[in-house]
PDB file of N, CA and C in Angstrom:
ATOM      1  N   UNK A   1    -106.165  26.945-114.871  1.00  0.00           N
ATOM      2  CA  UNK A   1    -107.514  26.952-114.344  1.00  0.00           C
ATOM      3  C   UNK A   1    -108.530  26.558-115.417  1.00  0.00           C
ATOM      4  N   UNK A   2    -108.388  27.454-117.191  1.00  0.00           N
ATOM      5  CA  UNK A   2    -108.940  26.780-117.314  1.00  0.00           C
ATOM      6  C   UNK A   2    -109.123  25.122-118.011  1.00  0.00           C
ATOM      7  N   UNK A   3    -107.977  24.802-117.980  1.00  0.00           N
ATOM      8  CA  UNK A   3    -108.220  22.892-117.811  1.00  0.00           C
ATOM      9  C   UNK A   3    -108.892  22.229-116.851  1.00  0.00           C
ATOM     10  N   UNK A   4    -108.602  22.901-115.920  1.00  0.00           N
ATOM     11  CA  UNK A   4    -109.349  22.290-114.367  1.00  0.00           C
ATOM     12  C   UNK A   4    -110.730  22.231-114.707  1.00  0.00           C
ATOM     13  N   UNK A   5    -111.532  23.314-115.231  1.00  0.00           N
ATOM     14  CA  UNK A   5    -112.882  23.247-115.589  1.00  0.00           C
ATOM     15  C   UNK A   5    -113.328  22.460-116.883  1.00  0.00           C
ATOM     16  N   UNK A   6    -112.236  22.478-117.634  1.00  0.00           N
ATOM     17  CA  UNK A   6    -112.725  21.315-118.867  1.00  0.00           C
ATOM     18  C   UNK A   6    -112.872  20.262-118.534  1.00  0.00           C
ATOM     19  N   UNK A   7    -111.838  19.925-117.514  1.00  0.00           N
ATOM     20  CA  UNK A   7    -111.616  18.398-117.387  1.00  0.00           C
ATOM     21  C   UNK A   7    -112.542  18.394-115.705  1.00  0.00           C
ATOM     22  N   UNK A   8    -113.517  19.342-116.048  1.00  0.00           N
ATOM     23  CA  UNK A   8    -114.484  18.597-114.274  1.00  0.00           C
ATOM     24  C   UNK A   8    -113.812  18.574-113.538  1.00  0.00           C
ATOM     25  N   UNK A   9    -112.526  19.159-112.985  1.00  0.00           N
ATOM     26  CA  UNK A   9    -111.734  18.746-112.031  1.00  0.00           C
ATOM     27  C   UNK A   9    -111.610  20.142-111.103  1.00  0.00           C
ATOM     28  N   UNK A  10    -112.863  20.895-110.733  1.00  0.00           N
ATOM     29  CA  UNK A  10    -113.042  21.759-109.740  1.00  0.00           C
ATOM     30  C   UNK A  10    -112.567  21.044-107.763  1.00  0.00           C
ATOM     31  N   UNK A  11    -112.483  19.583-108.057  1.00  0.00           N
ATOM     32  CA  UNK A  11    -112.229  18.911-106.563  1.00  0.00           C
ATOM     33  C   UNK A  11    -110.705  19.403-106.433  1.00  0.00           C
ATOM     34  N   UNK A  12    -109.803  19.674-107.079  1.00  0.00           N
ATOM     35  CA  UNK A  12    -108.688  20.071-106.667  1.00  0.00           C
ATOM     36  C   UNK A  12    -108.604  21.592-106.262  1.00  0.00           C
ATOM     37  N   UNK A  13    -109.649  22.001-106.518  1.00  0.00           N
ATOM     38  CA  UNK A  13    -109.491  23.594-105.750  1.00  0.00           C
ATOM     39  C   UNK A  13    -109.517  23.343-104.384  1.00  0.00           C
ATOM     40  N   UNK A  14    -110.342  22.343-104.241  1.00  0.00           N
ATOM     41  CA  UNK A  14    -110.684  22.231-102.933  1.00  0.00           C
ATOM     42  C   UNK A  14    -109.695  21.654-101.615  1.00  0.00           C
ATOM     43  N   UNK A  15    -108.863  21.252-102.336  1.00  0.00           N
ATOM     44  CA  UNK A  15    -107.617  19.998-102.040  1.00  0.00           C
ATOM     45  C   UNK A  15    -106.765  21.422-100.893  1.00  0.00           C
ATOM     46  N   UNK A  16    -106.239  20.837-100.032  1.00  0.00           N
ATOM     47  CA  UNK A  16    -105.411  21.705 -99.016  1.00  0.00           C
ATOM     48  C   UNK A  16    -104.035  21.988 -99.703  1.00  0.00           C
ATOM     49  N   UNK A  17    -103.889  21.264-100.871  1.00  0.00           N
ATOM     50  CA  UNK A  17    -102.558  21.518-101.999  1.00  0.00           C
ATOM     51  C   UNK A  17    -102.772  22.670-102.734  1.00  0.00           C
ATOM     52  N   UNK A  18    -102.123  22.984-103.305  1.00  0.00           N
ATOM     53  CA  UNK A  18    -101.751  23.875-104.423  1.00  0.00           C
ATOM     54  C   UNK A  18    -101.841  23.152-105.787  1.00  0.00           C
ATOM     55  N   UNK A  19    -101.890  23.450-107.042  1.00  0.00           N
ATOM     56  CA  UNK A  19    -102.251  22.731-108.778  1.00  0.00           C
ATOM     57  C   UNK A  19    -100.608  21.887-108.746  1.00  0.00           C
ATOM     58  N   UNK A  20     -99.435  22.255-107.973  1.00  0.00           N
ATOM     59  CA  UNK A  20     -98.588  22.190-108.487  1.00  0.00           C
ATOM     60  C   UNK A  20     -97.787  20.590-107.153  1.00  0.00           C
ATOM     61  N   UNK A  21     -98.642  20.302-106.418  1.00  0.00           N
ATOM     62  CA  UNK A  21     -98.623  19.236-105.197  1.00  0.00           C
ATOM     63  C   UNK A  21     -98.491  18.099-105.709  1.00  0.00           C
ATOM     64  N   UNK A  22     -97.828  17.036-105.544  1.00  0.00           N
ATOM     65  CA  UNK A  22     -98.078  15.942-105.483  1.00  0.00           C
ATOM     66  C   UNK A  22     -98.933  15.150-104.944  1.00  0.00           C
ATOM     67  N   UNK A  23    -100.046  14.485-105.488  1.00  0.00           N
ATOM     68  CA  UNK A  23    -101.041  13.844-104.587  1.00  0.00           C
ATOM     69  C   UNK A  23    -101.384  12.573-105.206  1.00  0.00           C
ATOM     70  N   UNK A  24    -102.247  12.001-104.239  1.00  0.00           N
ATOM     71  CA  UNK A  24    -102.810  10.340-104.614  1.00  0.00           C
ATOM     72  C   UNK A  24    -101.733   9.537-103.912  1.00  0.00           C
ATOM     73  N   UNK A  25    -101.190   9.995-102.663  1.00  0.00           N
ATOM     74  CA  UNK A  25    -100.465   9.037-101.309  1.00  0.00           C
ATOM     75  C   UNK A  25    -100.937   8.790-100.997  1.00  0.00           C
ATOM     76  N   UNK A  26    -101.666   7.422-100.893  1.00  0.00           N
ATOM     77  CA  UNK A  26    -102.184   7.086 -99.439  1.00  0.00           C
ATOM     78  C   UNK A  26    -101.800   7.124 -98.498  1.00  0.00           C
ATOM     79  N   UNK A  27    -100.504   6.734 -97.956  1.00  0.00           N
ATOM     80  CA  UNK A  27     -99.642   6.463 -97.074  1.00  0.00           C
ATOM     81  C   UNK A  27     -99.740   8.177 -96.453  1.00  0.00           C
ATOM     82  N   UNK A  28     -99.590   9.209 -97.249  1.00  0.00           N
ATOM     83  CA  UNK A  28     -99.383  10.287 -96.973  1.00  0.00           C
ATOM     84  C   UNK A  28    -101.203  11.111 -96.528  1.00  0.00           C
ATOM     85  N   UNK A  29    -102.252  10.240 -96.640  1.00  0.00           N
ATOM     86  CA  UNK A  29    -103.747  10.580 -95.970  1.00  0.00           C
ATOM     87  C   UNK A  29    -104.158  11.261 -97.271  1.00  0.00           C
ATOM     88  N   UNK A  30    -103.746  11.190 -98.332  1.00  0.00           N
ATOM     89  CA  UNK A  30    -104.828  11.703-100.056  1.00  0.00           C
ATOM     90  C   UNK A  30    -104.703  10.649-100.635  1.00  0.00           C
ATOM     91  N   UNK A  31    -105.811  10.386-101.099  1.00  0.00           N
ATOM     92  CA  UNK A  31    -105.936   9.584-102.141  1.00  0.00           C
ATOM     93  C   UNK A  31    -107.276   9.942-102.740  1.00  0.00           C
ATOM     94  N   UNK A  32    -106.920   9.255-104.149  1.00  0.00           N
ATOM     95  CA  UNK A  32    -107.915   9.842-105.317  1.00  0.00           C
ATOM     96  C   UNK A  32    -108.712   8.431-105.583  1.00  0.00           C
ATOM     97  N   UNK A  33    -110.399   8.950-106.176  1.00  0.00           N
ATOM     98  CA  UNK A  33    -110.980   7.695-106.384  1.00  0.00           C
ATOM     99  C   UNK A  33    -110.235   8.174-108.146  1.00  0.00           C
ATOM    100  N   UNK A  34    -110.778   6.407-108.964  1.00  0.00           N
ATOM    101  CA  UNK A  34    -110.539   6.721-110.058  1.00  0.00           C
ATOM    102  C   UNK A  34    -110.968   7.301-111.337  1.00  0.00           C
ATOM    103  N   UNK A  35    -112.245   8.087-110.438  1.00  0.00           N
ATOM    104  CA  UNK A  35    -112.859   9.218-111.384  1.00  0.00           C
ATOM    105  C   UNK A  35    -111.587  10.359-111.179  1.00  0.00           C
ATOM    106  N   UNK A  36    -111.775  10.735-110.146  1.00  0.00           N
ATOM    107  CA  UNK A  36    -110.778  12.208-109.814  1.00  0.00           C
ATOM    108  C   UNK A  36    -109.117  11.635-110.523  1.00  0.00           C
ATOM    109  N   UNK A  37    -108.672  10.671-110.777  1.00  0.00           N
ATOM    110  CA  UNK A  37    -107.274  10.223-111.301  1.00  0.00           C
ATOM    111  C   UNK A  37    -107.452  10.397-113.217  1.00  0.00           C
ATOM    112  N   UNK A  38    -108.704   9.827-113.597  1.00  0.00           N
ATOM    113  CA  UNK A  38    -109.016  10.662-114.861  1.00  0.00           C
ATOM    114  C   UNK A  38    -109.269  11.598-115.000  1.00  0.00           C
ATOM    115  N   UNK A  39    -109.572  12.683-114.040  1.00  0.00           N
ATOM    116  CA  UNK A  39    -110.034  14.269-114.792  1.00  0.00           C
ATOM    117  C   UNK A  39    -108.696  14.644-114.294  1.00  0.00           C
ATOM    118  N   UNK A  40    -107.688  14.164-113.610  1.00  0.00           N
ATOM    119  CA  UNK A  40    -106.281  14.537-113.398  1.00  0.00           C
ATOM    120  C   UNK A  40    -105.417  14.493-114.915  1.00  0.00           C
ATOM    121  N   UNK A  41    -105.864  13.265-115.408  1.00  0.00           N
ATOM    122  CA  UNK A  41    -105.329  12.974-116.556  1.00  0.00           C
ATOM    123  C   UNK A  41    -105.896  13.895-117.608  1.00  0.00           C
ATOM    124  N   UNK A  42    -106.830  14.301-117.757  1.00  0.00           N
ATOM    125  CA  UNK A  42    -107.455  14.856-118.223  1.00  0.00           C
ATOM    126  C   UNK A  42    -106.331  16.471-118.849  1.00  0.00           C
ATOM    127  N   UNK A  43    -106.789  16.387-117.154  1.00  0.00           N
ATOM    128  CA  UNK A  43    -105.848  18.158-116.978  1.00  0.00           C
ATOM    129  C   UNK A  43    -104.695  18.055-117.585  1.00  0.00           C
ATOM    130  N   UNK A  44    -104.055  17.313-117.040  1.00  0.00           N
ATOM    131  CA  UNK A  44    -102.494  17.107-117.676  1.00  0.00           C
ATOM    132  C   UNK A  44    -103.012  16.941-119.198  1.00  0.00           C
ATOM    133  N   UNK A  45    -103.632  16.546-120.011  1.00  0.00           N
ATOM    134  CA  UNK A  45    -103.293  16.519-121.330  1.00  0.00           C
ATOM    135  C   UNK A  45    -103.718  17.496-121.862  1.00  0.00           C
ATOM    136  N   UNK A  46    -104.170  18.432-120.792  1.00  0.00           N
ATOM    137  CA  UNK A  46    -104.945  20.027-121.826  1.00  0.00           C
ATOM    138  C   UNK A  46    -103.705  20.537-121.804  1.00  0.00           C
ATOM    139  N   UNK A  47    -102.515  20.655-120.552  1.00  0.00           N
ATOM    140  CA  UNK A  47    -102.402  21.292-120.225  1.00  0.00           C
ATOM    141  C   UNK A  47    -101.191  21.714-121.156  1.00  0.00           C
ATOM    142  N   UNK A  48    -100.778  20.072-121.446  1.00  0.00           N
ATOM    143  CA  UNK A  48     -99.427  19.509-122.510  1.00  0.00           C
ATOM    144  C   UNK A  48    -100.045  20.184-123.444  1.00  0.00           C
ATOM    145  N   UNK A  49    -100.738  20.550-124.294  1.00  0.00           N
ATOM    146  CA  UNK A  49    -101.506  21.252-125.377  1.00  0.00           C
ATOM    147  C   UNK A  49    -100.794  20.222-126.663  1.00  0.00           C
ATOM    148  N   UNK A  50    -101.362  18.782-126.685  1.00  0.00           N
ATOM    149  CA  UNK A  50    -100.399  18.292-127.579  1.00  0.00           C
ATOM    150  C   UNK A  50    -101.285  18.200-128.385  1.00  0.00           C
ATOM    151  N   UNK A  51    -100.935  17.376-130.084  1.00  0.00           N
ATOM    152  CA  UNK A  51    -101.737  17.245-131.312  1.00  0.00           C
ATOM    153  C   UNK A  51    -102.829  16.623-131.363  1.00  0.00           C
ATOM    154  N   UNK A  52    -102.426  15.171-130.413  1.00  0.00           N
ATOM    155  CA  UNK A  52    -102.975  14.350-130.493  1.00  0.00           C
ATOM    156  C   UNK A  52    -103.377  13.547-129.309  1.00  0.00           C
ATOM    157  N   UNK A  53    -104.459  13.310-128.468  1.00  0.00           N
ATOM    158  CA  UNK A  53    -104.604  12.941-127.289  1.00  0.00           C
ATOM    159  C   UNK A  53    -105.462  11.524-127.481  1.00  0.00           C
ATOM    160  N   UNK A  54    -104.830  10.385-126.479  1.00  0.00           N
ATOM    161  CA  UNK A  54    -105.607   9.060-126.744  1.00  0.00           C
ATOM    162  C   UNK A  54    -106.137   8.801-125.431  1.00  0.00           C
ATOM    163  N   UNK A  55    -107.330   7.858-125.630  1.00  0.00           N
ATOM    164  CA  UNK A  55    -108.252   7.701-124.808  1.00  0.00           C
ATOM    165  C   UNK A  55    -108.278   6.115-124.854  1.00  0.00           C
ATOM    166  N   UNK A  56    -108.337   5.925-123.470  1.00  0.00           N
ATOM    167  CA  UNK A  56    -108.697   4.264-123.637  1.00  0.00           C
ATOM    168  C   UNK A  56    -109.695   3.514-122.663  1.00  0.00           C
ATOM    169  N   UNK A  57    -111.174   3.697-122.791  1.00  0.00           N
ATOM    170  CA  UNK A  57    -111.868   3.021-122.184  1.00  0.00           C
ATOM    171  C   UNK A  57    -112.091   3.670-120.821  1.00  0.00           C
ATOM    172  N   UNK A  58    -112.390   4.875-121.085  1.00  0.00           N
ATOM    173  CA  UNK A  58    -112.082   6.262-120.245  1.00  0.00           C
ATOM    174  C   UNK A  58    -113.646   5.709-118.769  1.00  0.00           C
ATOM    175  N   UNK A  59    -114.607   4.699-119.526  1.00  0.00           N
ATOM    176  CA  UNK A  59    -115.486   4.523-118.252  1.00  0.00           C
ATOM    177  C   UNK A  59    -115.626   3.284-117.682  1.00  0.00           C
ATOM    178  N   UNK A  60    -114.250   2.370-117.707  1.00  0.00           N
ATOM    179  CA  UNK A  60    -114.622   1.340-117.290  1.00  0.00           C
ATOM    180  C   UNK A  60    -113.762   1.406-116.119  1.00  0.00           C
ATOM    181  N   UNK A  61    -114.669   0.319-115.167  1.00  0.00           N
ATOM    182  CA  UNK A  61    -114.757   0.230-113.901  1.00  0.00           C
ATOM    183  C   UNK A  61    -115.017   1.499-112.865  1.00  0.00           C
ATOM    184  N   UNK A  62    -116.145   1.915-113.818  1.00  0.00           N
ATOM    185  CA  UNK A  62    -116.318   2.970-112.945  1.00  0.00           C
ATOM    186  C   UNK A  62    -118.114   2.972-112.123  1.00  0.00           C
ATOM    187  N   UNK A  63    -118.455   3.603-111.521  1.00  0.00           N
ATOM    188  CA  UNK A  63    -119.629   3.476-111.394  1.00  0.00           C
ATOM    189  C   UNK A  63    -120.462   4.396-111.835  1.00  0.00           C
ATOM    190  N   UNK A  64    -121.676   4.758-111.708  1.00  0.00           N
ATOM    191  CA  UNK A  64    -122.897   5.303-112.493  1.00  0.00           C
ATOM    192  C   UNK A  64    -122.380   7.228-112.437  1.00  0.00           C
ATOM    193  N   UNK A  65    -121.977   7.432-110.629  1.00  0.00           N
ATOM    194  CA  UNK A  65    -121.684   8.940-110.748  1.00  0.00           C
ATOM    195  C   UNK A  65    -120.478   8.888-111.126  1.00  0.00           C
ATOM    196  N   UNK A  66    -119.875   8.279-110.901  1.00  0.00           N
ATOM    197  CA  UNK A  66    -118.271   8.844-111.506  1.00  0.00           C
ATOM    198  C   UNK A  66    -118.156   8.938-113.162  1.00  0.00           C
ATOM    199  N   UNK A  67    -119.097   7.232-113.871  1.00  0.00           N
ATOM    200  CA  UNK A  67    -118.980   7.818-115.415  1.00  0.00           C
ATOM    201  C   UNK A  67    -119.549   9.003-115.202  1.00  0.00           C
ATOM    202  N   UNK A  68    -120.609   9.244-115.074  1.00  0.00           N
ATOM    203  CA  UNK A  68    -121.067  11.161-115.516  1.00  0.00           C
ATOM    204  C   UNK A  68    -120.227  11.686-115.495  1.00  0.00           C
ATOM    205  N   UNK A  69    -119.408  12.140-114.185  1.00  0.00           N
ATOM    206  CA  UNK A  69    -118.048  13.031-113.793  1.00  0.00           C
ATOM    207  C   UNK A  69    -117.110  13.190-115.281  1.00  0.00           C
ATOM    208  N   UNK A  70    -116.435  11.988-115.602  1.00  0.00           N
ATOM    209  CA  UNK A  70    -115.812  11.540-116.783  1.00  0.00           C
ATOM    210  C   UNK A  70    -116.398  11.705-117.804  1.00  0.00           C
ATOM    211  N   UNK A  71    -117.965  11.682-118.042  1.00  0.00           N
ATOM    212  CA  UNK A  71    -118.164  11.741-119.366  1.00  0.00           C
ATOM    213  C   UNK A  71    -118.576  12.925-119.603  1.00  0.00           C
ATOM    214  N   UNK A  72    -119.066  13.752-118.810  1.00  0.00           N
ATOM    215  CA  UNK A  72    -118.876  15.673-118.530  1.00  0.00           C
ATOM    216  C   UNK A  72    -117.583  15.712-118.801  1.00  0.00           C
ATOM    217  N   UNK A  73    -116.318  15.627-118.843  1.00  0.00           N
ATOM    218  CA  UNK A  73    -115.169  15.992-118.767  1.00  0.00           C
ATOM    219  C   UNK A  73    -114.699  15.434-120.188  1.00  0.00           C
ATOM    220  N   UNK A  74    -115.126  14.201-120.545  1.00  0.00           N
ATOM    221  CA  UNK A  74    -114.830  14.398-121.927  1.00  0.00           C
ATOM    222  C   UNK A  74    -115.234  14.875-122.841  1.00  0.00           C
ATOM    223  N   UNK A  75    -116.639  14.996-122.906  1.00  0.00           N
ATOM    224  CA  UNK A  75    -117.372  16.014-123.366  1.00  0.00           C
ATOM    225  C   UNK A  75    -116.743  17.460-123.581  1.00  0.00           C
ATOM    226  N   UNK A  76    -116.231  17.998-122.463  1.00  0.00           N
ATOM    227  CA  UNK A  76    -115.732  19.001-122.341  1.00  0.00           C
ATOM    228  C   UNK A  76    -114.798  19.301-123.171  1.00  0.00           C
ATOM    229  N   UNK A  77    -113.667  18.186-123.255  1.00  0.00           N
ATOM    230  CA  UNK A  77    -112.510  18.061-123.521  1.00  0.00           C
ATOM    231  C   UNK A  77    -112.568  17.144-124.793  1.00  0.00           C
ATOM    232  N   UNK A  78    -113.656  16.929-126.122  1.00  0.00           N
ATOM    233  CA  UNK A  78    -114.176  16.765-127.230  1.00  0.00           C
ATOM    234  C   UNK A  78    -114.150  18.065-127.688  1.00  0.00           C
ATOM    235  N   UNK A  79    -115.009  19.280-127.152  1.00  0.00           N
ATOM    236  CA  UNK A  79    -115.255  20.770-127.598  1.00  0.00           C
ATOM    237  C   UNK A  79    -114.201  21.223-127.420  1.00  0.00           C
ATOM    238  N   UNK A  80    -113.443  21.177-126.765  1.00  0.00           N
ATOM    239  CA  UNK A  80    -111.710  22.073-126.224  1.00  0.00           C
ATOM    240  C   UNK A  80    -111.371  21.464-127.598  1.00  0.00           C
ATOM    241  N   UNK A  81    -111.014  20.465-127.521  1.00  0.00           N
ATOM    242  CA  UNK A  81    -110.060  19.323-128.872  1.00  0.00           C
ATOM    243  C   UNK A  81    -110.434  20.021-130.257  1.00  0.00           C
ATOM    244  N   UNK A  82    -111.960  20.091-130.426  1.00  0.00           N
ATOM    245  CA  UNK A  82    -112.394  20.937-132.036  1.00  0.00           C
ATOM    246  C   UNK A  82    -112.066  22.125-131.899  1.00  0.00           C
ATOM    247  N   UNK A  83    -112.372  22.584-130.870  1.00  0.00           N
ATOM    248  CA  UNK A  83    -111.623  24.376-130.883  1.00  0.00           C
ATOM    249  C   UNK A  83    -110.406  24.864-131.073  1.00  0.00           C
ATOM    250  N   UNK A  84    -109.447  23.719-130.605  1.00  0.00           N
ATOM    251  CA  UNK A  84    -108.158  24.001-130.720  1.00  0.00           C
ATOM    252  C   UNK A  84    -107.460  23.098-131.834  1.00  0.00           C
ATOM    253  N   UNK A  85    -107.876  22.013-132.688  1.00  0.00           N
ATOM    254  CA  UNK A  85    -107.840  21.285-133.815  1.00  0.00           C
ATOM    255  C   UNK A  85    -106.456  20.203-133.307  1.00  0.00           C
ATOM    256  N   UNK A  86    -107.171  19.517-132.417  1.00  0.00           N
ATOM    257  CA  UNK A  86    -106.548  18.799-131.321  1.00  0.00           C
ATOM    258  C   UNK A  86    -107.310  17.627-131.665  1.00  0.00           C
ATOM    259  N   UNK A  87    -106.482  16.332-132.177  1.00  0.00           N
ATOM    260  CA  UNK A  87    -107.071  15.247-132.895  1.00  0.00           C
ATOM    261  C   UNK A  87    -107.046  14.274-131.762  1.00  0.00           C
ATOM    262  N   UNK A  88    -108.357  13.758-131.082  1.00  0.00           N
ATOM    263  CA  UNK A  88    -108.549  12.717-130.268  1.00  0.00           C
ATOM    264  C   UNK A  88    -109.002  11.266-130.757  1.00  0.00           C
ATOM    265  N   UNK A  89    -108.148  10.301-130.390  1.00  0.00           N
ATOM    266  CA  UNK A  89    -108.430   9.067-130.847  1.00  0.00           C
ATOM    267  C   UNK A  89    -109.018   8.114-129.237  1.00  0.00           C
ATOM    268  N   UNK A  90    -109.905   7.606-129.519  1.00  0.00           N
ATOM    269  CA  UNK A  90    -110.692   6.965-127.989  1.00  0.00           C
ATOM    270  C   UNK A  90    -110.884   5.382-128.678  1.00  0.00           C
ATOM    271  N   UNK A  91    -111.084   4.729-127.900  1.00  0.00           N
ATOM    272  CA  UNK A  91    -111.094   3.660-127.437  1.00  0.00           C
ATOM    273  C   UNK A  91    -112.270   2.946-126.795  1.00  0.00           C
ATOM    274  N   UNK A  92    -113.588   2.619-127.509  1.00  0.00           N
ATOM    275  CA  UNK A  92    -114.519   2.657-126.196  1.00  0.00           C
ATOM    276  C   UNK A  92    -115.199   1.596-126.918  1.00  0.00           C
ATOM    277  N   UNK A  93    -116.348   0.958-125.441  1.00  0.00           N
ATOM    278  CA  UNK A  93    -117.504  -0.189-125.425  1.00  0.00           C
ATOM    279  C   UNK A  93    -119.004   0.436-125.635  1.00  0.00           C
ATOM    280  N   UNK A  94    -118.961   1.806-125.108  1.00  0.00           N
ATOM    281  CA  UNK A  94    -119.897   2.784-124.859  1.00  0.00           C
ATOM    282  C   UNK A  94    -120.695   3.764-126.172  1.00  0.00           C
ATOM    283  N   UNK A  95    -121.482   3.480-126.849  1.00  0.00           N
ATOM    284  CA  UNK A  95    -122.128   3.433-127.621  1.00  0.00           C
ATOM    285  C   UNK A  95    -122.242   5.187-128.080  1.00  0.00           C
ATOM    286  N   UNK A  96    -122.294   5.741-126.757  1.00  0.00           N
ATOM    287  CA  UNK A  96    -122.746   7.531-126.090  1.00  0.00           C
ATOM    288  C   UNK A  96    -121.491   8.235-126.673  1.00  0.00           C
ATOM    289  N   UNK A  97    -120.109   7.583-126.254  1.00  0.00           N
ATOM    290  CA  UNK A  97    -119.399   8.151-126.669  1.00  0.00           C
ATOM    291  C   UNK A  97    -118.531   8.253-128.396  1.00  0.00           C
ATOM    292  N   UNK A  98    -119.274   6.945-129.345  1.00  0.00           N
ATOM    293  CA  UNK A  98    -118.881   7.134-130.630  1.00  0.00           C
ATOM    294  C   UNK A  98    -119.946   8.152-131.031  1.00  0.00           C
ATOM    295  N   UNK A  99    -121.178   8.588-130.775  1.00  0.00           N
ATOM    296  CA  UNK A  99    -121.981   9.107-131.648  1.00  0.00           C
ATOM    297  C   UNK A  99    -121.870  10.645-131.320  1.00  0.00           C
ATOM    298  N   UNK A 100    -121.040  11.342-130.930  1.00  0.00           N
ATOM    299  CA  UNK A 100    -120.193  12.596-131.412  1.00  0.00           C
ATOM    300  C   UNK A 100    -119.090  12.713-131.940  1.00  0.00           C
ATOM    301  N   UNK A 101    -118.570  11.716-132.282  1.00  0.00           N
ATOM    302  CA  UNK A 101    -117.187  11.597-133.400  1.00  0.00           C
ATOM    303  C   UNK A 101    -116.828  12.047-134.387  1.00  0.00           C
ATOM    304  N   UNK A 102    -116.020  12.470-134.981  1.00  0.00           N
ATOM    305  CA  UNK A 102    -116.144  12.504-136.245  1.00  0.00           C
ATOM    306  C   UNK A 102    -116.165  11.404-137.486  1.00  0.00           C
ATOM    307  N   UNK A 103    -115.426  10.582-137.051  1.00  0.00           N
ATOM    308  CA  UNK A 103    -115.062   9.455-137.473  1.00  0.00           C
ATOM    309  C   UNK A 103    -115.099   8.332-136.380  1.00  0.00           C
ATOM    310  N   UNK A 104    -115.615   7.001-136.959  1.00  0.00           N
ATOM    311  CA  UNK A 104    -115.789   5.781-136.216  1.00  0.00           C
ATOM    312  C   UNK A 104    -114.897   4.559-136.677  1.00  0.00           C
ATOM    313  N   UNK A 105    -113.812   4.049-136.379  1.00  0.00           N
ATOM    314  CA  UNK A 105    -113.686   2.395-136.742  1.00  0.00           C
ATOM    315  C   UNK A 105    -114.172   1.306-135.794  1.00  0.00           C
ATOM    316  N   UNK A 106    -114.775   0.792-136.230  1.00  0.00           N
ATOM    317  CA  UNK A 106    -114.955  -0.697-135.885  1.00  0.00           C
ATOM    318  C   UNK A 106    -114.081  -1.515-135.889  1.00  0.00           C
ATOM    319  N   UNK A 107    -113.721  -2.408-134.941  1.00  0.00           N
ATOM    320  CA  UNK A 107    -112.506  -3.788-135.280  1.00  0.00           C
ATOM    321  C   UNK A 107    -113.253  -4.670-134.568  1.00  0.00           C
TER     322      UNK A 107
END
């Protein structure tokens, strides 16, 4: 549960599934936009509690509310990462998201 709230992903409470369901069938009448498929991803990588978590271009093709959604959730899941000394490497075009970093490369 609490990953679900780091990663913004309170829409799966809501889901007629259980945390532990398979979802994003279409065929089967769920499907996820691809905001809700990143704060999925999200969850899953709190949940793995691994060293090192990578990010790649976490807001593209997205639109205006869904980046928020995502960038609340990484946000979130930036503060989880320092609290738990959980080294995140990202990937981004987005200007918002190098200037809480700790470190920046350029290529």
């Amino acid at each position: 549960m609490e990953a679900v709230k780091i990663a913004n992903a309170e829409f799966l409470l809501d889901l007629t599934v259980d945390l532990n369901s398979l979802i994003g069938y279409e065929d089967k009448g769920l499907s996820l936009t691809m905001s809700q498929k990143m704060r999925i991803a999200i969850v899953r990588a709190i949940v793995a509690d691994p060293k090192v978590i990578l990010i790649d271009q976490s807001d593209a093709a997205l639109d205006f509310k869904s980046q928020a959604q995502v960038n609340k959730a990484i946000d979130n899941l930036l503060a989880h990462a320092r609290a738990k000394n959980i080294t995140v490497v990202m990937a981004t075009n987005n200007l918002r998201r190098v200037e809480k970093a700790d470190r920046v490369l350029y290529i």
